[in-house]
N, C-alpha and C. Protein backbone atom coordinates (compact mmCIF):
# COMPACT_ATOMS: atom_id res chain seq x y z
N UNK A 1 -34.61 -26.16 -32.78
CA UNK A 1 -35.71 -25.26 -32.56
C UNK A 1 -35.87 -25.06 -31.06
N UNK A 2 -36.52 -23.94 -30.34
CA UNK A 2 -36.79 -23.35 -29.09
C UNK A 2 -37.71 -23.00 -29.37
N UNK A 3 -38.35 -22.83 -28.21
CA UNK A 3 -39.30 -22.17 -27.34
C UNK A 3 -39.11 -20.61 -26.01
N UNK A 4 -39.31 -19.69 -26.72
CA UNK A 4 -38.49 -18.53 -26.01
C UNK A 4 -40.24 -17.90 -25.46
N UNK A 5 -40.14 -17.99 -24.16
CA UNK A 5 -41.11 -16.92 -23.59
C UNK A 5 -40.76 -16.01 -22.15
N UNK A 6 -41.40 -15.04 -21.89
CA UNK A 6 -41.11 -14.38 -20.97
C UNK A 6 -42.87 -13.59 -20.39
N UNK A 7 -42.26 -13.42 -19.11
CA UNK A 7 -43.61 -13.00 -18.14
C UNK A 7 -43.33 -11.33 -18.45
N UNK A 8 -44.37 -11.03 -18.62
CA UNK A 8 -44.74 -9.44 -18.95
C UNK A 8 -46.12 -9.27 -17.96
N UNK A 9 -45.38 -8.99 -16.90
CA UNK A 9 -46.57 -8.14 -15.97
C UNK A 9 -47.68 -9.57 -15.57
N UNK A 10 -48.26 -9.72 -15.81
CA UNK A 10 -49.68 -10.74 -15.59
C UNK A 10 -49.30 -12.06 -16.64
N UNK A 11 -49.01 -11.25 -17.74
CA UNK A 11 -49.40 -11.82 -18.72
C UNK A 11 -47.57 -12.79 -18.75
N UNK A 12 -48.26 -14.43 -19.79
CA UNK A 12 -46.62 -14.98 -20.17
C UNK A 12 -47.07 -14.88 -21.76
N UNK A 13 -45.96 -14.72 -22.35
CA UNK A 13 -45.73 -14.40 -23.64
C UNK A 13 -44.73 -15.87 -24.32
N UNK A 14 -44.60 -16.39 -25.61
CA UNK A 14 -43.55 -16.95 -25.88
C UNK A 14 -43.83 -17.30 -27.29
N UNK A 15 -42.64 -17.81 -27.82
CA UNK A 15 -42.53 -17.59 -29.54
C UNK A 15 -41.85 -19.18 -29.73
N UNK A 16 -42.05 -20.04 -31.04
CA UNK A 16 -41.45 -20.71 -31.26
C UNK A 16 -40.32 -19.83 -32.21
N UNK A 17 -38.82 -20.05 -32.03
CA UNK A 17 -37.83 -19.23 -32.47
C UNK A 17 -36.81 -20.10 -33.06
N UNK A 18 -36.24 -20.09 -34.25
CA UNK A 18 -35.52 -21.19 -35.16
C UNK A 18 -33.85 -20.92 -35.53
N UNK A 19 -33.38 -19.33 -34.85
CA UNK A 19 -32.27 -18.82 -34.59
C UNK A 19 -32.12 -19.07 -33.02
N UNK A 20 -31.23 -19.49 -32.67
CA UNK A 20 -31.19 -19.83 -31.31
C UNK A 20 -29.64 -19.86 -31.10
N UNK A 21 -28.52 -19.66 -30.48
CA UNK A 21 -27.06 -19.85 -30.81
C UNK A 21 -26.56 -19.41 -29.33
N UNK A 22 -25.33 -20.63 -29.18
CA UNK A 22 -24.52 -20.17 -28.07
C UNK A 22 -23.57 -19.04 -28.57
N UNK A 23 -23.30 -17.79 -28.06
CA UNK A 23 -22.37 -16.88 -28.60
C UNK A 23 -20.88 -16.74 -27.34
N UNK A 24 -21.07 -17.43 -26.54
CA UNK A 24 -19.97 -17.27 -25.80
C UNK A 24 -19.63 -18.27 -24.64
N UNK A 25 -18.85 -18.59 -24.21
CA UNK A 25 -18.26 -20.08 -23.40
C UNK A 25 -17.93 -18.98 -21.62
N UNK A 26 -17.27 -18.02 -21.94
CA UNK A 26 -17.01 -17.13 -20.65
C UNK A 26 -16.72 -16.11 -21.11
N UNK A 27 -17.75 -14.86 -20.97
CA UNK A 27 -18.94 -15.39 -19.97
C UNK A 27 -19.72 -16.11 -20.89
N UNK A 28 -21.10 -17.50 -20.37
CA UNK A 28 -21.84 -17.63 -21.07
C UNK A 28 -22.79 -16.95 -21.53
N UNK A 29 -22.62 -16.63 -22.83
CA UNK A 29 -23.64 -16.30 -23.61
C UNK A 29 -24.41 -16.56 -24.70
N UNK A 30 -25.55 -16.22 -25.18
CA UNK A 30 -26.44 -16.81 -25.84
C UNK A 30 -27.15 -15.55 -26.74
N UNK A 31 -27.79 -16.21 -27.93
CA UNK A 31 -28.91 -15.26 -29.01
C UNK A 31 -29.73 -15.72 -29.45
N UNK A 32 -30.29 -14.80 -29.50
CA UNK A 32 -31.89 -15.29 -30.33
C UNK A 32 -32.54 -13.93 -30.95
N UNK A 33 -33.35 -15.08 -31.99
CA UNK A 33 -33.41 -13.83 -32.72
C UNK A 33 -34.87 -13.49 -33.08
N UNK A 34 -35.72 -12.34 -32.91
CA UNK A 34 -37.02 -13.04 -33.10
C UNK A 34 -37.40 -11.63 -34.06
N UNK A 35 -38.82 -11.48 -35.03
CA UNK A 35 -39.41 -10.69 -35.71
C UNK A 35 -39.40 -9.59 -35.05
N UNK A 36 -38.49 -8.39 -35.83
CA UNK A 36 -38.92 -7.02 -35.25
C UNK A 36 -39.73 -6.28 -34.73
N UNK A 37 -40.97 -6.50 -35.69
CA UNK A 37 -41.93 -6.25 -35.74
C UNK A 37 -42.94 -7.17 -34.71
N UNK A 38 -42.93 -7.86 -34.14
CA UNK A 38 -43.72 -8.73 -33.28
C UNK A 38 -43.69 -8.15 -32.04
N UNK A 39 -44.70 -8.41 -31.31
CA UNK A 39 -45.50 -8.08 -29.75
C UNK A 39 -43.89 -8.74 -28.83
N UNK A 40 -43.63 -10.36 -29.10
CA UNK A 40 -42.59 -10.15 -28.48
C UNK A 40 -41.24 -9.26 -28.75
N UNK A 41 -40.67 -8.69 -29.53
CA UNK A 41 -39.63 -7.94 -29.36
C UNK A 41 -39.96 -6.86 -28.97
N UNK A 42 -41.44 -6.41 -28.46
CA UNK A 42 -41.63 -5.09 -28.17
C UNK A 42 -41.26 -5.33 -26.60
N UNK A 43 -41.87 -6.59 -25.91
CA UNK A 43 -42.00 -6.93 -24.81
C UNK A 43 -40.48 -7.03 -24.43
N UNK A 44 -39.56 -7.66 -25.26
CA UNK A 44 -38.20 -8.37 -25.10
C UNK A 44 -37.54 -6.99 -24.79
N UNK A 45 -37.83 -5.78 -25.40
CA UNK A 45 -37.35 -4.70 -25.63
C UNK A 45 -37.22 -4.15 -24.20
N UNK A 46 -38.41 -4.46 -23.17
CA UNK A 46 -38.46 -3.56 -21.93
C UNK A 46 -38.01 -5.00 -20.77
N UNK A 47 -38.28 -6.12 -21.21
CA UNK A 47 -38.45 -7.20 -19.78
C UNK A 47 -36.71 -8.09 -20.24
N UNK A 48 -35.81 -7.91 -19.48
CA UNK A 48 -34.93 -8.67 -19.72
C UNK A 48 -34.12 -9.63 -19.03
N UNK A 49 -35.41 -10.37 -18.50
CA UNK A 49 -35.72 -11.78 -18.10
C UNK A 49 -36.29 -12.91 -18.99
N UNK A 50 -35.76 -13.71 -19.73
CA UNK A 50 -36.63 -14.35 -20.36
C UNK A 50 -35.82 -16.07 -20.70
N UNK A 51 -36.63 -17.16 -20.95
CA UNK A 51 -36.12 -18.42 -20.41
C UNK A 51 -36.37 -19.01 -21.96
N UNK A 52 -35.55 -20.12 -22.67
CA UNK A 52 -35.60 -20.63 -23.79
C UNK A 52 -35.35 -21.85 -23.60
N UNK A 53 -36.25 -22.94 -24.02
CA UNK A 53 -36.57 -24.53 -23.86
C UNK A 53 -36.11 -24.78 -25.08
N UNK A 54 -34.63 -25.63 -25.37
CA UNK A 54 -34.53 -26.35 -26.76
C UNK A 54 -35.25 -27.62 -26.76
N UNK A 55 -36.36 -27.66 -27.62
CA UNK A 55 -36.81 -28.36 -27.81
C UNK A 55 -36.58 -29.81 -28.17
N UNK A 56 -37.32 -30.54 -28.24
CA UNK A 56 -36.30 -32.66 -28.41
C UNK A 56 -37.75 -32.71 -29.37
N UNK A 57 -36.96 -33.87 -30.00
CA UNK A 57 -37.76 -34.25 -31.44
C UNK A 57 -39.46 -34.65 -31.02
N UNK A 58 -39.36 -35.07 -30.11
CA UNK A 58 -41.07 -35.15 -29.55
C UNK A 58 -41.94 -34.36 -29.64
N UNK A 59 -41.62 -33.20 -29.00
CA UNK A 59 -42.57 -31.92 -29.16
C UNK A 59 -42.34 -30.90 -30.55
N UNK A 60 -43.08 -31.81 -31.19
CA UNK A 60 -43.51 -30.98 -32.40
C UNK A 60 -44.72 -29.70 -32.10
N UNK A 61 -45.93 -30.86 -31.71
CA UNK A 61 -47.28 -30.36 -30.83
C UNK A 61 -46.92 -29.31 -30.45
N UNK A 62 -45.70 -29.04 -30.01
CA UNK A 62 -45.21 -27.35 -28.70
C UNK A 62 -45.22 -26.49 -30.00
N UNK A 63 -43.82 -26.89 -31.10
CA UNK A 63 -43.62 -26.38 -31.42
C UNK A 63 -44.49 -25.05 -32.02
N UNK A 64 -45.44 -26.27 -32.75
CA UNK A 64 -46.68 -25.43 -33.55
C UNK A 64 -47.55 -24.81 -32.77
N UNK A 65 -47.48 -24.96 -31.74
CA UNK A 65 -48.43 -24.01 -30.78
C UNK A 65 -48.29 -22.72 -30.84
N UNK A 66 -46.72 -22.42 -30.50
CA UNK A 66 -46.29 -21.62 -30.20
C UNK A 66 -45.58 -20.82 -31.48
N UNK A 67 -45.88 -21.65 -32.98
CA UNK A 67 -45.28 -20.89 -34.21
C UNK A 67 -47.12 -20.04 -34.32
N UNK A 68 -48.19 -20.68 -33.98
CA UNK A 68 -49.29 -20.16 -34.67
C UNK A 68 -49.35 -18.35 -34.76
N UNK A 69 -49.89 -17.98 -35.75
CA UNK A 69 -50.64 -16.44 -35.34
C UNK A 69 -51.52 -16.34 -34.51
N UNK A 70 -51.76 -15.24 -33.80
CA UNK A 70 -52.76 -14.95 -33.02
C UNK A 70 -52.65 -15.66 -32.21
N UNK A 71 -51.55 -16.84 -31.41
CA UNK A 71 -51.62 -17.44 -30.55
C UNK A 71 -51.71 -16.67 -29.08
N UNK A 72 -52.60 -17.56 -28.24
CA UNK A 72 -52.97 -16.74 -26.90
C UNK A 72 -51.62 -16.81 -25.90
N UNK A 73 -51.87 -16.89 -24.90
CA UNK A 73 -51.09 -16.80 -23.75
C UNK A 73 -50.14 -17.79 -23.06
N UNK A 74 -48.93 -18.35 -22.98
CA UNK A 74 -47.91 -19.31 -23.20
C UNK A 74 -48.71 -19.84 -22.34
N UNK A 75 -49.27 -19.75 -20.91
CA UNK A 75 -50.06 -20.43 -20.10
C UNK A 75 -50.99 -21.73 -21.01
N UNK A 76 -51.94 -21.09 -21.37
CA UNK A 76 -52.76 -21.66 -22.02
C UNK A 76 -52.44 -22.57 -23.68
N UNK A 77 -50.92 -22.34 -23.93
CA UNK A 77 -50.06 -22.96 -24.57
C UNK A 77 -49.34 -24.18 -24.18
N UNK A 78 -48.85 -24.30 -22.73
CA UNK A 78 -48.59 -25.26 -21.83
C UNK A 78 -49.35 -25.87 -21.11
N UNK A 79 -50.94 -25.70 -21.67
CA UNK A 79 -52.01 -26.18 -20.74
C UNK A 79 -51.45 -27.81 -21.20
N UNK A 80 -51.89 -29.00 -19.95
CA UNK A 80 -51.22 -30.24 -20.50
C UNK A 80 -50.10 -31.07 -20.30
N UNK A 81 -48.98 -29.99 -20.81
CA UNK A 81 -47.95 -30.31 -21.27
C UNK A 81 -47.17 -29.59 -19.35
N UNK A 82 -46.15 -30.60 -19.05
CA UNK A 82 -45.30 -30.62 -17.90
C UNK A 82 -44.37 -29.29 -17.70
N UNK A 83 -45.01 -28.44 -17.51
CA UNK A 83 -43.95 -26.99 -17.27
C UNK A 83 -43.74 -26.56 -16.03
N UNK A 84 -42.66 -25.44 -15.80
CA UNK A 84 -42.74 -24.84 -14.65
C UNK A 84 -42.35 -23.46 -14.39
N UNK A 85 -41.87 -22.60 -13.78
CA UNK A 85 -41.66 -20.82 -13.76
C UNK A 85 -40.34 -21.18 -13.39
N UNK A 86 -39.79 -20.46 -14.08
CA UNK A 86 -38.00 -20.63 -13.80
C UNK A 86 -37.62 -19.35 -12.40
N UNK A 87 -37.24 -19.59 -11.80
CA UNK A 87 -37.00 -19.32 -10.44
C UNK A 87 -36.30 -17.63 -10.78
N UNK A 88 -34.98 -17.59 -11.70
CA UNK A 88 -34.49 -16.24 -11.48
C UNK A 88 -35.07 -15.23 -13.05
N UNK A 89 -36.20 -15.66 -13.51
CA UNK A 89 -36.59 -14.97 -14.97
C UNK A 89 -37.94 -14.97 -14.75
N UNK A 90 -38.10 -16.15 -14.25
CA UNK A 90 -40.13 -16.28 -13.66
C UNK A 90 -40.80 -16.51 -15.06
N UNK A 91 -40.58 -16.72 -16.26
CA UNK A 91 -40.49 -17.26 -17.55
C UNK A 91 -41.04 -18.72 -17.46
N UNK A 92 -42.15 -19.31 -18.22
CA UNK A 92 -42.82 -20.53 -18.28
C UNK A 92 -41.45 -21.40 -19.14
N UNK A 93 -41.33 -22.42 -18.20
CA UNK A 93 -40.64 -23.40 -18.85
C UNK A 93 -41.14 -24.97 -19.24
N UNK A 94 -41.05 -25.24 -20.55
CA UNK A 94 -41.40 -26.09 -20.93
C UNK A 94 -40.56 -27.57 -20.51
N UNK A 95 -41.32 -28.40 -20.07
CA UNK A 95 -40.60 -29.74 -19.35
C UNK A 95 -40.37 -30.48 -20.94
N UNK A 96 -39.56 -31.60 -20.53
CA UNK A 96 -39.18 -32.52 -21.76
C UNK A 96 -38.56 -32.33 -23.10
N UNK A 97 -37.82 -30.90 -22.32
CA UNK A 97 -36.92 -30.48 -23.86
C UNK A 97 -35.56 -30.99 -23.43
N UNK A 98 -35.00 -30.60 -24.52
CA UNK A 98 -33.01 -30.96 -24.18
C UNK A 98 -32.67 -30.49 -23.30
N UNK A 99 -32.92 -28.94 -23.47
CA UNK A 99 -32.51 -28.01 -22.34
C UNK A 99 -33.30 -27.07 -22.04
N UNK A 100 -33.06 -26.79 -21.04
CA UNK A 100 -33.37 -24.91 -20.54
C UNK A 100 -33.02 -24.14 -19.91
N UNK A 101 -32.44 -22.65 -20.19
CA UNK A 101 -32.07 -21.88 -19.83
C UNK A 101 -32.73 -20.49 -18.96
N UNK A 102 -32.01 -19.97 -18.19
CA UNK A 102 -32.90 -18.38 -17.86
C UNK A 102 -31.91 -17.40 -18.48
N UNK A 103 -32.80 -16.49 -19.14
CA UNK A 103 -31.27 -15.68 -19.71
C UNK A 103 -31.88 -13.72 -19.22
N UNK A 104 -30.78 -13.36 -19.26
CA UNK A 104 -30.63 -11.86 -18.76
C UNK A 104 -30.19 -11.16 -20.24
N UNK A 105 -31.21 -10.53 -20.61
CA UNK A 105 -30.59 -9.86 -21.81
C UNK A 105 -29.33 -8.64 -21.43
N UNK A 106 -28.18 -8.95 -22.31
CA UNK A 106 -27.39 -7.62 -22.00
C UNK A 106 -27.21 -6.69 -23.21
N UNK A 107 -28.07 -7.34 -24.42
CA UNK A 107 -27.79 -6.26 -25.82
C UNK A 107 -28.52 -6.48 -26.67
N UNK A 108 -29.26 -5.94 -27.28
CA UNK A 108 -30.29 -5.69 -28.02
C UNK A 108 -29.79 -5.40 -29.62
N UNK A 109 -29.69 -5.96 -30.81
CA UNK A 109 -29.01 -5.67 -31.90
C UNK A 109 -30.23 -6.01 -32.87
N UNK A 110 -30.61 -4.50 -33.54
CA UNK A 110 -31.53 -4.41 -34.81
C UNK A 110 -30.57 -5.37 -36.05
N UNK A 111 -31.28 -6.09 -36.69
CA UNK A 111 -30.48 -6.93 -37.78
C UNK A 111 -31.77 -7.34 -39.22
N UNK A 112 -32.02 -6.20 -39.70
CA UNK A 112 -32.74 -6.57 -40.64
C UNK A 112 -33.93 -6.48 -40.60
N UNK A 113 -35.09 -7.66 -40.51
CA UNK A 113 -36.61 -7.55 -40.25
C UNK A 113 -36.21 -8.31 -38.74
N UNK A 114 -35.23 -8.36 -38.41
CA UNK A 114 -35.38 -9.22 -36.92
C UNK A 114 -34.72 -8.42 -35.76
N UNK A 115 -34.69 -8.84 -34.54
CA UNK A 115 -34.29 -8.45 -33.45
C UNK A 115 -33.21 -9.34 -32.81
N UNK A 116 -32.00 -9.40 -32.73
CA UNK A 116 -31.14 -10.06 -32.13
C UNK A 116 -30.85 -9.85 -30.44
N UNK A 117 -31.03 -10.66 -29.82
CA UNK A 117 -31.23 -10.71 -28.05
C UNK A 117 -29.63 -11.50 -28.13
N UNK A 118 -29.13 -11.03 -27.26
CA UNK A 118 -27.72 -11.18 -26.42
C UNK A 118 -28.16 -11.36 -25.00
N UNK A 119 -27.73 -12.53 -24.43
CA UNK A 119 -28.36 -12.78 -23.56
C UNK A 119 -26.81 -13.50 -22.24
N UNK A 120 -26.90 -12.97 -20.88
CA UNK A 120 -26.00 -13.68 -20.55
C UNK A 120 -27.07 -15.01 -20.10
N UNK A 121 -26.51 -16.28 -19.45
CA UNK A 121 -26.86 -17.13 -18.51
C UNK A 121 -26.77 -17.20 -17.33
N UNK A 122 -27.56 -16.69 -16.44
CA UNK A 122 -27.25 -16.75 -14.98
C UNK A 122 -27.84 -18.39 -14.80
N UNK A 123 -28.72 -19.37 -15.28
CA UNK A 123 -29.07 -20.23 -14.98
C UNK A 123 -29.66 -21.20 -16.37
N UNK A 124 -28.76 -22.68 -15.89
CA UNK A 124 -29.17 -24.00 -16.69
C UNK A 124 -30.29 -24.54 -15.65
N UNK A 125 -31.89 -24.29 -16.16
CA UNK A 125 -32.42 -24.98 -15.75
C UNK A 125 -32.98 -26.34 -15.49
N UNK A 126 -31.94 -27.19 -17.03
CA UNK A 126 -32.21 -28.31 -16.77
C UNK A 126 -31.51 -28.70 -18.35
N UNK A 127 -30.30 -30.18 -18.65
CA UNK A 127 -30.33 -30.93 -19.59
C UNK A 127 -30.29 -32.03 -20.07
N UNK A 128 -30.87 -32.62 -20.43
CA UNK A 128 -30.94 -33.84 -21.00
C UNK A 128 -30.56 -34.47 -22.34
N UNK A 129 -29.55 -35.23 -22.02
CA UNK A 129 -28.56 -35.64 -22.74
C UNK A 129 -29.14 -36.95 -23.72
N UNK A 130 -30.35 -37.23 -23.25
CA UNK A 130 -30.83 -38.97 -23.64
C UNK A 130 -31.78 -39.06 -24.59
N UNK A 131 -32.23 -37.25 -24.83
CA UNK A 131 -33.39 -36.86 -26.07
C UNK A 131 -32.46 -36.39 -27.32
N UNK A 132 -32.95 -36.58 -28.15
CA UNK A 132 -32.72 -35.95 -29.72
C UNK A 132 -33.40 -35.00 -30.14
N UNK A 133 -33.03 -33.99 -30.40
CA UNK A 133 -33.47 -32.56 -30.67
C UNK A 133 -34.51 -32.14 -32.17
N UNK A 134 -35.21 -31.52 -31.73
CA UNK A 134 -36.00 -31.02 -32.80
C UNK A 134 -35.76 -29.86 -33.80
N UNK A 135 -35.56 -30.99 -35.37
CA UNK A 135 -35.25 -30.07 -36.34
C UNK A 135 -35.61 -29.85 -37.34
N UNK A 136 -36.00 -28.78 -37.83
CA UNK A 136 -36.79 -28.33 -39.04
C UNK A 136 -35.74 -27.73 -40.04
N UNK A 137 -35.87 -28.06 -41.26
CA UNK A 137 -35.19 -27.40 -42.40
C UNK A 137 -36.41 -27.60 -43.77
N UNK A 138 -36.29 -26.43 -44.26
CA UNK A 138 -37.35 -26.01 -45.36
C UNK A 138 -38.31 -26.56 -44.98
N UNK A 139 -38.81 -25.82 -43.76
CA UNK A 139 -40.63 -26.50 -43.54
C UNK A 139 -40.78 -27.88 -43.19
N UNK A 140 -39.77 -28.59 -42.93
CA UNK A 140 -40.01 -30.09 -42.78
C UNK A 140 -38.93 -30.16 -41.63
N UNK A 141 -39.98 -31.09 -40.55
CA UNK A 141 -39.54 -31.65 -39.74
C UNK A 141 -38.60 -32.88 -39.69
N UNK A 142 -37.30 -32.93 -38.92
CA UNK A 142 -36.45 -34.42 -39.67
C UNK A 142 -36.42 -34.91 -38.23
C-alpha cells in the first residue's frame, strides 16, 4: 500500500492508493492508479509532480487517514506524524515508510473506472530496508 499526494497550488492533496507498480528499470518508471472520477485524478490530470510513500506495516493510522471520504488536506493528515516536502515535486512526504519517491508524470492512461499515472523517477527520496511493508488483501490488514 502507498500514500500518493501532490501540492495543487496552496492546497496538498493525497490518496491512500493499493495499485502502485514499478513499470520500468531504464528508464525508471513507475504507476499508479487512482479513481477516475476523484478530485485527485482531476488534479493528477493538470500537476505532474507528485511523490508516493510505500508504506511499512506500522502505519496503518496513515493509511486510513488518507483512505477516508471527505478527507481534508494531506497537511492536516500528517499533522503528528514525521513528514517533509520533497525538494523536486514539493509533494508532502510521509516519514517512516519503506520508501519514497518524486515522480514526473509522462502518461496518463484511462483504464476503466480508474486513471493509470506513468510516472518517470527523477528522485528516491528515501529507503528503508529494515521495515516490513504494509499489506492489505480483502479488507484485512496482514
Amino acid at each position: 500500500m502507498a500514500v500518493l499526494t501532490v501540492r495543487d497550488g496552496r492546497d496538498d492533496l493525497g490518496a491512500t492508493i493499493t495499485s502502485f507498480m514499478s513499470v520500468s528499470l531504464e528508464p525508471p518508471l513507475v504507476a499508479a492508479s487512482v479513481m477516475a472520477s476523484s478530485y485527485l485524478a482531476e488534479v493528477l490530470g493538470r500537476r505532474d509532480r507528485w511523490a508516493v510513500t510505500v508504506l511499512s506495516a506500522g502505519q496503518r493510522a496513515l493509511a486510513g487517514r488518507f483512505a477516508a471520504a471527505g478527507r481534508p488536506s494531506a497537511r492536516l493528515l500528517l499533522a503528528g506524524e514525521a513528514h517533509h516536502r520533497g525538494p523536486l515535486s514539493g509533494a508532502l512526504i510521509a516519514e517512516e515508510g519503506m520508501a519514497a519517491l518524486e515522480c514526473r508524470t509522462v502518461e496518463r492512461v484511462p483504464a476503466g473506472d480508474h486513471l493509470l499515472v506513468v510516472a518517470e523517477v527523477p528522485a528516491v527520496d528515501y529507503v528503508r530496508s529494515d521495515l516490513s511493508p504494509l499489506i492489505r488483501v480483502r479488507r484485512r490488514y496482514l
